[in-house]
PDB file of N, CA and C in Angstrom:
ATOM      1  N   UNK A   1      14.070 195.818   3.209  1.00  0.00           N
ATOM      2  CA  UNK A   1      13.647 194.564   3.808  1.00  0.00           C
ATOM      3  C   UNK A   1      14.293 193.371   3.102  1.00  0.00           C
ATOM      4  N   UNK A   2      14.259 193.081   1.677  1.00  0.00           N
ATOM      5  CA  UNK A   2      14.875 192.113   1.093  1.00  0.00           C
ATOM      6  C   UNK A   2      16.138 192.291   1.332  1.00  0.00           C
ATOM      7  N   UNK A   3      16.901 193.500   1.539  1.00  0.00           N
ATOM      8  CA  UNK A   3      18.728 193.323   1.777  1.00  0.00           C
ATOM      9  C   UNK A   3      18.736 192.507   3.006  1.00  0.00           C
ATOM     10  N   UNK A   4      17.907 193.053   3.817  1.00  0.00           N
ATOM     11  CA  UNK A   4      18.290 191.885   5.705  1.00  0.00           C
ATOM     12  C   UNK A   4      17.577 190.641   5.614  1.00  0.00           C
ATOM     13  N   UNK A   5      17.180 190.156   4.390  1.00  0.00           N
ATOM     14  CA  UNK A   5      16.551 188.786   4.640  1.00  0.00           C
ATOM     15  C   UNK A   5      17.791 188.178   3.408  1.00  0.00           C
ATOM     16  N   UNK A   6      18.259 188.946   2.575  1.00  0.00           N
ATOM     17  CA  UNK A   6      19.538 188.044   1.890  1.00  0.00           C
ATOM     18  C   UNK A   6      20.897 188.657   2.912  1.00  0.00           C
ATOM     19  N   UNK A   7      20.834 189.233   3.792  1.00  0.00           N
ATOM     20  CA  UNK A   7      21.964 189.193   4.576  1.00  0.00           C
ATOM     21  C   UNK A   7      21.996 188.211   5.394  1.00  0.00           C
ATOM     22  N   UNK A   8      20.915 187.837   5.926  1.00  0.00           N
ATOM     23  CA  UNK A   8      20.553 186.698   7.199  1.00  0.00           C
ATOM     24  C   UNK A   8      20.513 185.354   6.511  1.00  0.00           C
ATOM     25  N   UNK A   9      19.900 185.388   5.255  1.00  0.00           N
ATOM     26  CA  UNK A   9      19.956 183.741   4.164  1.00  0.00           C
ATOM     27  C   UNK A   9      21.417 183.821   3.948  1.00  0.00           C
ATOM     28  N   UNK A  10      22.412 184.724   3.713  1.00  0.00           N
ATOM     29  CA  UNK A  10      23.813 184.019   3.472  1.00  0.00           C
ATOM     30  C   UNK A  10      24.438 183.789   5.071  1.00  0.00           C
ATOM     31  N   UNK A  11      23.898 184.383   6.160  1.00  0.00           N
ATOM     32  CA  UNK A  11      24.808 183.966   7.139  1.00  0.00           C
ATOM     33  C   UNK A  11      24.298 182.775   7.362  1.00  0.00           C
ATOM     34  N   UNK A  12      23.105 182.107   7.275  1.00  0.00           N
ATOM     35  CA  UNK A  12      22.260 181.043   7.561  1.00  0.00           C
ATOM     36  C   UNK A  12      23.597 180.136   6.214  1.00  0.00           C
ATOM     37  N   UNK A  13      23.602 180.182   5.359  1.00  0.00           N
ATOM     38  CA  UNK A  13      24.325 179.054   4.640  1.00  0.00           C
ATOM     39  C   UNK A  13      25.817 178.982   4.636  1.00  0.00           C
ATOM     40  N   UNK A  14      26.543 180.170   5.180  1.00  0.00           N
ATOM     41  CA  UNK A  14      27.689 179.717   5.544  1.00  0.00           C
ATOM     42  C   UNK A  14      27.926 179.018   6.769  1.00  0.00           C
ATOM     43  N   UNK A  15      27.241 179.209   7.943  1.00  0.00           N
ATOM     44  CA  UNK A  15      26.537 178.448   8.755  1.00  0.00           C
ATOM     45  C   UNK A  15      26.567 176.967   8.626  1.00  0.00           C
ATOM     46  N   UNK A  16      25.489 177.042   7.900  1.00  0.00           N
ATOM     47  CA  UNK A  16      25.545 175.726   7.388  1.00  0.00           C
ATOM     48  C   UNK A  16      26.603 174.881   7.063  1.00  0.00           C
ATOM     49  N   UNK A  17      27.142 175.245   5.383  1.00  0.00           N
ATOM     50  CA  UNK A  17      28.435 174.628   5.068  1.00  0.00           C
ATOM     51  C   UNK A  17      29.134 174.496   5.856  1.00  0.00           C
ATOM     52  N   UNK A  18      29.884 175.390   7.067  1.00  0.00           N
ATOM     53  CA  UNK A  18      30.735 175.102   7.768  1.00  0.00           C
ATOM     54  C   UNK A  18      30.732 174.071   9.242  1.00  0.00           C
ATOM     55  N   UNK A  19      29.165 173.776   9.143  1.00  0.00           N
ATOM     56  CA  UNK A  19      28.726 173.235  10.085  1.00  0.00           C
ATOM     57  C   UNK A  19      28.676 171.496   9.348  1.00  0.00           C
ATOM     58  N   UNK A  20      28.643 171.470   8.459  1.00  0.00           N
ATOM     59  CA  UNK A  20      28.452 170.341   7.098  1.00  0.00           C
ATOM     60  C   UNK A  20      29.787 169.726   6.996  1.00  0.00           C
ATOM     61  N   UNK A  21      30.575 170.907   6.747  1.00  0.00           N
ATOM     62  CA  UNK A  21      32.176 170.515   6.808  1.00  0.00           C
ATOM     63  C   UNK A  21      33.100 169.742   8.072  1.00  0.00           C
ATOM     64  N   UNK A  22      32.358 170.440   8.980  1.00  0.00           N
ATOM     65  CA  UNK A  22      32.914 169.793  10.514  1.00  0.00           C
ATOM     66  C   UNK A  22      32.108 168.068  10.720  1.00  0.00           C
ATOM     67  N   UNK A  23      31.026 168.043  10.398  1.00  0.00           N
ATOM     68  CA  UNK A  23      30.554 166.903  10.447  1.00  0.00           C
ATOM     69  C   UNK A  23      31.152 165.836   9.951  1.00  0.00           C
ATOM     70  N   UNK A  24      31.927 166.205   8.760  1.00  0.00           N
ATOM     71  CA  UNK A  24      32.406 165.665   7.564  1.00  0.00           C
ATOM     72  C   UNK A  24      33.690 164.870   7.423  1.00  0.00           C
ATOM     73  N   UNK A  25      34.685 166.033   8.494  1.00  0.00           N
ATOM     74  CA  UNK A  25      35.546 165.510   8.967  1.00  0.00           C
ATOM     75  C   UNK A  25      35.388 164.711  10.054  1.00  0.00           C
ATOM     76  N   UNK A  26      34.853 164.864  11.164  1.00  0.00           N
ATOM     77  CA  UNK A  26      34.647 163.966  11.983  1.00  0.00           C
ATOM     78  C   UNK A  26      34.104 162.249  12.247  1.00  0.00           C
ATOM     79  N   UNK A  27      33.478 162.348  10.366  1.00  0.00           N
ATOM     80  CA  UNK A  27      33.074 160.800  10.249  1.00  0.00           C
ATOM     81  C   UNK A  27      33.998 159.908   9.621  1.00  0.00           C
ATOM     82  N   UNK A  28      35.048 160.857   8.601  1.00  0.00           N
ATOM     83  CA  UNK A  28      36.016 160.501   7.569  1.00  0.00           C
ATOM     84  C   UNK A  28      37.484 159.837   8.126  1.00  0.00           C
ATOM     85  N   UNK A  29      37.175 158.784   9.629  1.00  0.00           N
ATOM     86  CA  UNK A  29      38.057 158.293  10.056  1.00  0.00           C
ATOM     87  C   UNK A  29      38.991 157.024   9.347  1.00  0.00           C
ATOM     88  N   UNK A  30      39.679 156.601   9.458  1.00  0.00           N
ATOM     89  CA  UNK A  30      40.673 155.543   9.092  1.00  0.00           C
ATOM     90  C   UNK A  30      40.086 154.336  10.106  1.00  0.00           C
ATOM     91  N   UNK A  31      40.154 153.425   9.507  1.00  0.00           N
ATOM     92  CA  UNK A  31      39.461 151.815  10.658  1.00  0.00           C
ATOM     93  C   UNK A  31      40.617 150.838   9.492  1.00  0.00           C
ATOM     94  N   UNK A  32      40.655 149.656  10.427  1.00  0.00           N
ATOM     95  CA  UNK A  32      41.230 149.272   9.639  1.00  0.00           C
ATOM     96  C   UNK A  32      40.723 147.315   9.572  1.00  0.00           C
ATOM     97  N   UNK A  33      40.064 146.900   9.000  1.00  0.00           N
ATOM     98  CA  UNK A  33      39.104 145.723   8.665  1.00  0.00           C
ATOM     99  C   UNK A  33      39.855 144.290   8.490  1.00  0.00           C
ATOM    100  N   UNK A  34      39.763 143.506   8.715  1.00  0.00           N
ATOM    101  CA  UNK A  34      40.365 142.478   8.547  1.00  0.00           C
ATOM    102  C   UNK A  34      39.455 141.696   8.037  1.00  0.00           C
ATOM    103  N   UNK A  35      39.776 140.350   6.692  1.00  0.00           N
ATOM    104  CA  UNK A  35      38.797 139.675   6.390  1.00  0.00           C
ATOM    105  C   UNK A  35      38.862 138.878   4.867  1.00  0.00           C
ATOM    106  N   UNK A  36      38.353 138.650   4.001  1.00  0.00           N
ATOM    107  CA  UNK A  36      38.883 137.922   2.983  1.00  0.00           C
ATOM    108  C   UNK A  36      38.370 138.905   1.970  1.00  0.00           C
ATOM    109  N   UNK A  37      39.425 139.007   1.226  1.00  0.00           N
ATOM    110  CA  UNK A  37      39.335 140.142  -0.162  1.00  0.00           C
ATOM    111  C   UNK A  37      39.162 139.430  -1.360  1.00  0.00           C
ATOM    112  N   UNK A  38      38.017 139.736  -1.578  1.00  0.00           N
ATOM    113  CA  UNK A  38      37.728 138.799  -2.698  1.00  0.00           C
ATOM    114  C   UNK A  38      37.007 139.353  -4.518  1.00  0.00           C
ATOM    115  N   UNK A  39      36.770 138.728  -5.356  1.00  0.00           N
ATOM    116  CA  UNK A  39      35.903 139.708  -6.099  1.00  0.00           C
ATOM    117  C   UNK A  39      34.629 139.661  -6.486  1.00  0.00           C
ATOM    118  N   UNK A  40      33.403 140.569  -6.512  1.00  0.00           N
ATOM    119  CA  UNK A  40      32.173 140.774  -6.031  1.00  0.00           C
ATOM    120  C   UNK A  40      31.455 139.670  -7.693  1.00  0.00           C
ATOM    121  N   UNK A  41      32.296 140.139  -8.884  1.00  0.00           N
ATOM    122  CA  UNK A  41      31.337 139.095  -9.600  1.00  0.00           C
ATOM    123  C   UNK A  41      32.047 137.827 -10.431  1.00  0.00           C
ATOM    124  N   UNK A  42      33.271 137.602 -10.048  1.00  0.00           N
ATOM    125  CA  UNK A  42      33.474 136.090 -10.355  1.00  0.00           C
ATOM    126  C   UNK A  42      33.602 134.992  -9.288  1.00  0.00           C
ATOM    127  N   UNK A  43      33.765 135.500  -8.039  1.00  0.00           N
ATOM    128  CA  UNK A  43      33.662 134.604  -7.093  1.00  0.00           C
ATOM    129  C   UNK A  43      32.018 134.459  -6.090  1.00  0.00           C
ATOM    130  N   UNK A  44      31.936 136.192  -6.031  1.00  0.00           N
ATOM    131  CA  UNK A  44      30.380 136.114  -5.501  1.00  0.00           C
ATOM    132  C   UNK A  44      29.560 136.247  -6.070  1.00  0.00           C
ATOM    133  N   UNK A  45      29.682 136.484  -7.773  1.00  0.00           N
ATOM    134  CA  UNK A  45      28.442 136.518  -8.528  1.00  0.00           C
ATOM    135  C   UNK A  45      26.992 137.959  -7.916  1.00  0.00           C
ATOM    136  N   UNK A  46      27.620 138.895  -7.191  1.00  0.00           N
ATOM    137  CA  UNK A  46      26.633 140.017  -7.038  1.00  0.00           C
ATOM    138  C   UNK A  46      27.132 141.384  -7.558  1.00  0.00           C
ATOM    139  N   UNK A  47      27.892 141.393  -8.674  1.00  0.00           N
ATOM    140  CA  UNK A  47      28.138 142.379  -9.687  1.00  0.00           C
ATOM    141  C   UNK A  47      27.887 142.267 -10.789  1.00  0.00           C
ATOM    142  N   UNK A  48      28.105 142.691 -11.748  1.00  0.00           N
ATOM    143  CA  UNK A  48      28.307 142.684 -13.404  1.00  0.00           C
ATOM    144  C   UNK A  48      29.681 142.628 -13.753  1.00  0.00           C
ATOM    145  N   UNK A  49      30.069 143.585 -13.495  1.00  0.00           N
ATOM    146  CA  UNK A  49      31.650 144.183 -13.246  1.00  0.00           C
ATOM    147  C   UNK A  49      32.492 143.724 -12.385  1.00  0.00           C
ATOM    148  N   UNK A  50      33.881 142.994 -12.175  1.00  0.00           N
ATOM    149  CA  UNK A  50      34.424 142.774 -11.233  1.00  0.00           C
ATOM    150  C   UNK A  50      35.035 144.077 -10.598  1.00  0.00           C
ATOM    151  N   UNK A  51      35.038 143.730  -9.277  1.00  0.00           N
ATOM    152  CA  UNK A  51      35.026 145.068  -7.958  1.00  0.00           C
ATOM    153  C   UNK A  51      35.358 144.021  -6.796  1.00  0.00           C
ATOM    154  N   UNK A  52      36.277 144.318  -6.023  1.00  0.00           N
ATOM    155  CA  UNK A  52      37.261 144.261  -4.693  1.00  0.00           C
ATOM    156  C   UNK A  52      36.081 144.439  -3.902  1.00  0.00           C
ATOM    157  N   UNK A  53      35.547 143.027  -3.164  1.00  0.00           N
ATOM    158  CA  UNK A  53      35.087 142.958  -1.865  1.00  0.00           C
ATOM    159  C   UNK A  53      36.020 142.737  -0.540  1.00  0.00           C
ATOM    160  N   UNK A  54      35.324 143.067   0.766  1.00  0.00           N
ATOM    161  CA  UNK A  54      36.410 142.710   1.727  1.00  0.00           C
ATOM    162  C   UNK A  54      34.778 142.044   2.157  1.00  0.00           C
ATOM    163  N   UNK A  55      35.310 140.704   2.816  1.00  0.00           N
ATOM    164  CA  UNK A  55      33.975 140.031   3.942  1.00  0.00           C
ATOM    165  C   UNK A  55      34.913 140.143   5.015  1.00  0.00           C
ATOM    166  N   UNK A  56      34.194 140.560   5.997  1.00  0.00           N
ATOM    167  CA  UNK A  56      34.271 140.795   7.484  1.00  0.00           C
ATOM    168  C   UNK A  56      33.570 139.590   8.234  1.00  0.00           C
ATOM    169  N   UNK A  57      34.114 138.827   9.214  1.00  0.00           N
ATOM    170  CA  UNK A  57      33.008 138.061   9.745  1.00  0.00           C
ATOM    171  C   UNK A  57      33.278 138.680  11.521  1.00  0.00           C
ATOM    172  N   UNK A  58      31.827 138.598  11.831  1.00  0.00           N
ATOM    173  CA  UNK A  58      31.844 138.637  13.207  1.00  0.00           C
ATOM    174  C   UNK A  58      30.930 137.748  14.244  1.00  0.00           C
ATOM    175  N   UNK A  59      31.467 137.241  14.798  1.00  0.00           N
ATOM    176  CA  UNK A  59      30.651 136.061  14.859  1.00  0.00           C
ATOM    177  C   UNK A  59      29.990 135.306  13.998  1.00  0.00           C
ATOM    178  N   UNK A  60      28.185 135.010  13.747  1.00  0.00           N
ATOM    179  CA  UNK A  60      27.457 134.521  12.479  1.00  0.00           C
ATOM    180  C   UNK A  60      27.576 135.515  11.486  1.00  0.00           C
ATOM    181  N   UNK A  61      28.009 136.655  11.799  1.00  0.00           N
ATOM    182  CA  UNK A  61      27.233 137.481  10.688  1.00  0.00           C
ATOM    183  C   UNK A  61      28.935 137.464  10.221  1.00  0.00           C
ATOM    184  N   UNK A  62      28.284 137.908   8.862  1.00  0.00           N
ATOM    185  CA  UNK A  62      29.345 138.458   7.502  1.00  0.00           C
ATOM    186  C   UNK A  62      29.163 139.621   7.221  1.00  0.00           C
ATOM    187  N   UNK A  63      29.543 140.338   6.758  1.00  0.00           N
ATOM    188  CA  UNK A  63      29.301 142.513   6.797  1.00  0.00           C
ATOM    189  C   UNK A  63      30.522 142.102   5.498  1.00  0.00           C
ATOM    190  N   UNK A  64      29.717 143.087   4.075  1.00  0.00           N
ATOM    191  CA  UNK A  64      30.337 143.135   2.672  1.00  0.00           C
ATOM    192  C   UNK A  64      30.682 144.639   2.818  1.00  0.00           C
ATOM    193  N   UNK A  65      32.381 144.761   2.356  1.00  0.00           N
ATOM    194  CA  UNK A  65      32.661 146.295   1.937  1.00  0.00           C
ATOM    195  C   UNK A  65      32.754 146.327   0.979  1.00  0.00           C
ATOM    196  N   UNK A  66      32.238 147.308  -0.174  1.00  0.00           N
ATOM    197  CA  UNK A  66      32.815 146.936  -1.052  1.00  0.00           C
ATOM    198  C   UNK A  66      33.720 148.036  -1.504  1.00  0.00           C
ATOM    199  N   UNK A  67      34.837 147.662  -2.116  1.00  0.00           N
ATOM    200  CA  UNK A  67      35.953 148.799  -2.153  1.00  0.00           C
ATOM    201  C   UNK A  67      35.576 149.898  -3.585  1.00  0.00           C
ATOM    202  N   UNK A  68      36.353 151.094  -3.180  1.00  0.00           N
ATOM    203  CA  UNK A  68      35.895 152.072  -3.847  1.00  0.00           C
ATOM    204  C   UNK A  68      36.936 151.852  -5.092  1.00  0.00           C
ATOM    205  N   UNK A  69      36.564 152.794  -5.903  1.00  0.00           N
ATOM    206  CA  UNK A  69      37.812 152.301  -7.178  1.00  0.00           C
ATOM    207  C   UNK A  69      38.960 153.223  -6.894  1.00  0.00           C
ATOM    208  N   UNK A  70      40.066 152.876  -6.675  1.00  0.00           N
ATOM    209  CA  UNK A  70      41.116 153.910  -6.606  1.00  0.00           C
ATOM    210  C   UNK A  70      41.881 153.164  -7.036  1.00  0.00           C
ATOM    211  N   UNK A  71      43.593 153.725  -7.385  1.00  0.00           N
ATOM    212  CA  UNK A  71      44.833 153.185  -7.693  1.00  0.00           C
ATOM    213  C   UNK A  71      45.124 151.712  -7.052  1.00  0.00           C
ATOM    214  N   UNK A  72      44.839 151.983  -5.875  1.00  0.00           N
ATOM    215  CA  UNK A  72      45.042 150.816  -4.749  1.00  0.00           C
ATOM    216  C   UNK A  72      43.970 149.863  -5.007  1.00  0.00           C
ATOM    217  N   UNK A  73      42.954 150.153  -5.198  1.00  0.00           N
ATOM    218  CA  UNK A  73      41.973 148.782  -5.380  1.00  0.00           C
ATOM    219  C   UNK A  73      42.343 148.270  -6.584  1.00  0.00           C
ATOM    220  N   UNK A  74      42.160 149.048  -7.196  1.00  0.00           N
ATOM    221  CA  UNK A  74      42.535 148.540  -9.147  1.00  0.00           C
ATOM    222  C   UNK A  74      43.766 147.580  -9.243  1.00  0.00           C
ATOM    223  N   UNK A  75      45.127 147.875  -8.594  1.00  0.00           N
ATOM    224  CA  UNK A  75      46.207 147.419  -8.442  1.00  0.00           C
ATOM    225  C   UNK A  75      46.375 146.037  -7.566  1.00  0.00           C
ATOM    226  N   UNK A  76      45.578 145.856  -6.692  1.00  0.00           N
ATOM    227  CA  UNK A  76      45.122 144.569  -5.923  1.00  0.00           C
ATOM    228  C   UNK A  76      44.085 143.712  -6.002  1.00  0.00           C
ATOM    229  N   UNK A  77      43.621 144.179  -7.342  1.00  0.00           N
ATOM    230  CA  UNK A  77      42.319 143.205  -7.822  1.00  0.00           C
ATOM    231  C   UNK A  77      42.950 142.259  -8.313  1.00  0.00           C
ATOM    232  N   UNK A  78      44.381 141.803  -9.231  1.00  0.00           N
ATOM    233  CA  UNK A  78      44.673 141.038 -10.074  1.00  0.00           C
ATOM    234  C   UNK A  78      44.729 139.375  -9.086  1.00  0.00           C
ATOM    235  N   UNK A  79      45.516 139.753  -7.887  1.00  0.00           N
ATOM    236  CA  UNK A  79      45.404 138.722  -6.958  1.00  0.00           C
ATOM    237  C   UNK A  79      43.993 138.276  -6.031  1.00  0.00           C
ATOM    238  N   UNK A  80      42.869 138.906  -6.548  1.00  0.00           N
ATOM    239  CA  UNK A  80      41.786 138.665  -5.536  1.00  0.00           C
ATOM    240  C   UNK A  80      40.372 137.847  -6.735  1.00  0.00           C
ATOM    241  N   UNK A  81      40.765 137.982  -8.407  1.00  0.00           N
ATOM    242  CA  UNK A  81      39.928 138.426  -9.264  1.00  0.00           C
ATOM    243  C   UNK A  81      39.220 136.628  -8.933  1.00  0.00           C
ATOM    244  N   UNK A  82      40.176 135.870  -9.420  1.00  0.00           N
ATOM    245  CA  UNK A  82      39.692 134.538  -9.459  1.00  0.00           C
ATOM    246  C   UNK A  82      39.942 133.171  -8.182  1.00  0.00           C
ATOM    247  N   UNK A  83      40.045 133.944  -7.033  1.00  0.00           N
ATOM    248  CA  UNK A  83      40.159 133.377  -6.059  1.00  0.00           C
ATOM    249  C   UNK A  83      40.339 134.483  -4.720  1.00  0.00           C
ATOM    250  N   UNK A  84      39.491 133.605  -3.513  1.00  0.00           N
ATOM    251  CA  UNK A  84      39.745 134.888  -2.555  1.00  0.00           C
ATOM    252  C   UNK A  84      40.970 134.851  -1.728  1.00  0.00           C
ATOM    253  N   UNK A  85      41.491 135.761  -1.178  1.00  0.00           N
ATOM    254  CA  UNK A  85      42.922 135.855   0.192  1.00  0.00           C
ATOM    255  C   UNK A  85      41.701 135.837   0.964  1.00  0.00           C
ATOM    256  N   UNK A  86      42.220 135.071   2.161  1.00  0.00           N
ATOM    257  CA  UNK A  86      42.199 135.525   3.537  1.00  0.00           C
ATOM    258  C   UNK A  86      42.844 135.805   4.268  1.00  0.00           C
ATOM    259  N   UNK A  87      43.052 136.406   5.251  1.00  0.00           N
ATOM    260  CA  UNK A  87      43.530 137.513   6.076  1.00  0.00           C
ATOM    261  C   UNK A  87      44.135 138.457   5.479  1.00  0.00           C
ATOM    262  N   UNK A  88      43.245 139.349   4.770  1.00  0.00           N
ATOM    263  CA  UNK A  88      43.630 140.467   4.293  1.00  0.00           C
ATOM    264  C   UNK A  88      43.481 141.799   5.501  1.00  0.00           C
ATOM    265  N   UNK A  89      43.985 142.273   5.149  1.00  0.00           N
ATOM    266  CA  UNK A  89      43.375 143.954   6.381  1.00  0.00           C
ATOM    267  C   UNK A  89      43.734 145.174   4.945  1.00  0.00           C
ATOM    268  N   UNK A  90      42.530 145.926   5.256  1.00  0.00           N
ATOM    269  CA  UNK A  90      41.872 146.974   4.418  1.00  0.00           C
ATOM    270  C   UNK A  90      42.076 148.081   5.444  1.00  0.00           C
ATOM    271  N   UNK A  91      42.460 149.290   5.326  1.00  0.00           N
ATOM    272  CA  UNK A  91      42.769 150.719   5.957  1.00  0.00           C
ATOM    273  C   UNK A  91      42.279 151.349   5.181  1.00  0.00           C
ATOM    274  N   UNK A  92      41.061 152.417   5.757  1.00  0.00           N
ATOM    275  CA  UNK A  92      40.445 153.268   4.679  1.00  0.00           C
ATOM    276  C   UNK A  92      39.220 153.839   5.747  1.00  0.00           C
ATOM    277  N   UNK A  93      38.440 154.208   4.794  1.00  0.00           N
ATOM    278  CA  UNK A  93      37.483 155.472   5.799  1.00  0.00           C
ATOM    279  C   UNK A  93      36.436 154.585   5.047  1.00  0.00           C
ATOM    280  N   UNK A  94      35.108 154.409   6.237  1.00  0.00           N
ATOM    281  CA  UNK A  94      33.852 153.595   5.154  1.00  0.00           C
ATOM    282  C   UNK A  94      32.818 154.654   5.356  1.00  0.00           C
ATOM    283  N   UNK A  95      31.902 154.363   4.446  1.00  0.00           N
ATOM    284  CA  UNK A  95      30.914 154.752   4.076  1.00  0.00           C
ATOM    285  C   UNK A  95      29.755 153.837   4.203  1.00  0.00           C
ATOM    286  N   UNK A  96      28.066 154.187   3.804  1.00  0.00           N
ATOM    287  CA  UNK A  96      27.288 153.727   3.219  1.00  0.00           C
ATOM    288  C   UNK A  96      26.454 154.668   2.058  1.00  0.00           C
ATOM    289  N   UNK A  97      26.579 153.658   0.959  1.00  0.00           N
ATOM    290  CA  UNK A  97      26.047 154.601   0.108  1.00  0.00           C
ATOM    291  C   UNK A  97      24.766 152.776  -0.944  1.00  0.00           C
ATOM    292  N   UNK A  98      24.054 153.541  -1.052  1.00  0.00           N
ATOM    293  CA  UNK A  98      22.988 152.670  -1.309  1.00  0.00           C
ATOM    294  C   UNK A  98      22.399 151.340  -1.334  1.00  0.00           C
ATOM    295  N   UNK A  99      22.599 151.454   0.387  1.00  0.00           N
ATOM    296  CA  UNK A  99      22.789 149.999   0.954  1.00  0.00           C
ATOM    297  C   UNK A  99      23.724 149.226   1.313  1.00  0.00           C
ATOM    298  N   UNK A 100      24.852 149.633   0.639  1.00  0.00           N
ATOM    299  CA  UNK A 100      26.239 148.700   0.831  1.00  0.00           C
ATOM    300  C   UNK A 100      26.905 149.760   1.889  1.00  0.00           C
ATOM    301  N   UNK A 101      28.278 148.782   2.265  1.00  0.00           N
ATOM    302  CA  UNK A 101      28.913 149.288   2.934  1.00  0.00           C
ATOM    303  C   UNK A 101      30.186 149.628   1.996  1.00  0.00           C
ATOM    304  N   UNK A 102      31.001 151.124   1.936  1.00  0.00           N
ATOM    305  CA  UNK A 102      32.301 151.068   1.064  1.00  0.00           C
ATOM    306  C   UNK A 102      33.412 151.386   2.123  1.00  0.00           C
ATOM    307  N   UNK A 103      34.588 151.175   1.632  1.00  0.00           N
ATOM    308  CA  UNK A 103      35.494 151.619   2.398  1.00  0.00           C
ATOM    309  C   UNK A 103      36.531 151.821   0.867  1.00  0.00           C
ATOM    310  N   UNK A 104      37.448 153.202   1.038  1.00  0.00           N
ATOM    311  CA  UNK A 104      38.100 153.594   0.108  1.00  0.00           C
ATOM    312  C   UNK A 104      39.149 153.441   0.812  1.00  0.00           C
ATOM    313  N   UNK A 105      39.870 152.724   0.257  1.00  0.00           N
ATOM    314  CA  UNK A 105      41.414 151.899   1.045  1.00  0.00           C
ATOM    315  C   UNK A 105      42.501 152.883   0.805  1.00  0.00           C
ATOM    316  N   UNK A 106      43.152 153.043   1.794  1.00  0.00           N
ATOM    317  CA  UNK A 106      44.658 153.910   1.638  1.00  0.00           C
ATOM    318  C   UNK A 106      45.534 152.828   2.040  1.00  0.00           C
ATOM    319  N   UNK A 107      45.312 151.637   2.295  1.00  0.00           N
ATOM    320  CA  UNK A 107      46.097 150.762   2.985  1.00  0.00           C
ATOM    321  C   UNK A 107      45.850 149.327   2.800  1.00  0.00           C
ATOM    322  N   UNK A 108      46.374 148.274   1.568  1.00  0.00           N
ATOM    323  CA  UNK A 108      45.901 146.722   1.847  1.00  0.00           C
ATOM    324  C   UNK A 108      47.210 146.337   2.136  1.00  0.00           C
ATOM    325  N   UNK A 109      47.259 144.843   3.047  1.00  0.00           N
ATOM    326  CA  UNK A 109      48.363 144.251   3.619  1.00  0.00           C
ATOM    327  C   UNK A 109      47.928 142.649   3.407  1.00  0.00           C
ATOM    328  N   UNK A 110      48.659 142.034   3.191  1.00  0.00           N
ATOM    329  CA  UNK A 110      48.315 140.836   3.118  1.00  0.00           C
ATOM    330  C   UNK A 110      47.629 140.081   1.962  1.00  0.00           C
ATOM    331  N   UNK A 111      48.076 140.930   0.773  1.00  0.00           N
ATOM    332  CA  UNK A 111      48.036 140.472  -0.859  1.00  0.00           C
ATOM    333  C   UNK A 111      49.915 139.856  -0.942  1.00  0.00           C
ATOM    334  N   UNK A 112      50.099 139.527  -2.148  1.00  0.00           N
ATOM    335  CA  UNK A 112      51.639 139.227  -2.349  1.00  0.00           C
ATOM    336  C   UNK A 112      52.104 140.668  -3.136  1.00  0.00           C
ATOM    337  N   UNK A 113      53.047 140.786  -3.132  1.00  0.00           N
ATOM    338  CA  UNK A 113      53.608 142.042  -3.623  1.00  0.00           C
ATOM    339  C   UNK A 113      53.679 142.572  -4.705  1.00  0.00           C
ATOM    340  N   UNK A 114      53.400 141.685  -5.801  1.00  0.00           N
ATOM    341  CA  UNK A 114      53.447 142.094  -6.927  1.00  0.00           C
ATOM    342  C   UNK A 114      51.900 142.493  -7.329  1.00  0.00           C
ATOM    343  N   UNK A 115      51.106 141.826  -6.707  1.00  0.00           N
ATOM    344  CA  UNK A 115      49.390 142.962  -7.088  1.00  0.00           C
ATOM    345  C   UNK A 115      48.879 143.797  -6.468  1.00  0.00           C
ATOM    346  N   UNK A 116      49.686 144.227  -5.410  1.00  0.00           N
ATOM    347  CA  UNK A 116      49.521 145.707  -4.711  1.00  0.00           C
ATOM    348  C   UNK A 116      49.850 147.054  -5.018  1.00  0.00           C
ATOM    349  N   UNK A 117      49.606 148.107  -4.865  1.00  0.00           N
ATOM    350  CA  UNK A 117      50.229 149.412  -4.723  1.00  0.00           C
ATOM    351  C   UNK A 117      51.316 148.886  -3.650  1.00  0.00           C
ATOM    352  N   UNK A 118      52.292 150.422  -3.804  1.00  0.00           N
ATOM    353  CA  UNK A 118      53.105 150.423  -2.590  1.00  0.00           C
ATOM    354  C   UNK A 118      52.156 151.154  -1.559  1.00  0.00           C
ATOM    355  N   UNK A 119      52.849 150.169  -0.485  1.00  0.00           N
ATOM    356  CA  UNK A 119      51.752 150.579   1.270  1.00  0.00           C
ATOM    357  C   UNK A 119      52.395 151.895   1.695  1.00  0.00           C
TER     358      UNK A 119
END
């Protein structure tokens, strides 16, 4: 009896995972944001740490991403740290993770060239 109830609990969790995995991919799209890239605690004062915001406006409202840490954010903070760009565009897959909105950028355009990654 216990072999067909751990035969049926592992088909139940590969199941799962693979059902987890498909979900996973399907949310992990590319968008690509337009908006002013700025930084979250010397210009907006809602960090500790300076960290690469993008503001989005749409109509009244404003929507905060805040960027994930990668090569590319790290590398385009130097031009955003003490003053914001506008019309930046951000390419990346977003998230929400504890309240905020993130987006992990594979793509900024509209920094000057020398504080970017290559695009």
């Amino acid at each position: 009896m216990t072999g067909r109830f751990f035969v049926a609990f592992l088909v139940a969790s590969v199941l799962a995972l693979f059902s987890a995995s498909f979900v996973r991919a399907e949310d992990s799209k590319d968008v690509t944001l337009k908006g002013t890239l700025t930084c979250a605690k010397c210009d907006l004062k809602q960090s500790p740490t300076c960290q690469n915001v993008l503001q989005v406006k749409d109509g009244d409202k404003t929507t905060t991403y805040w960027l994930a840490d990668n090569t590319l954010s790290k590398d385009s903070h130097g031009a955003v740290c003490h003053g914001p760009k506008e019309g930046v565009s951000v390419t990346g897959v977003v998230s929400e993770k504890d309240g905020k909105q993130w987006i992990t950028a594979s793509k900024i355009v509209g920094l000057p060239e020398k504080s970017k990654a290559a695009d």
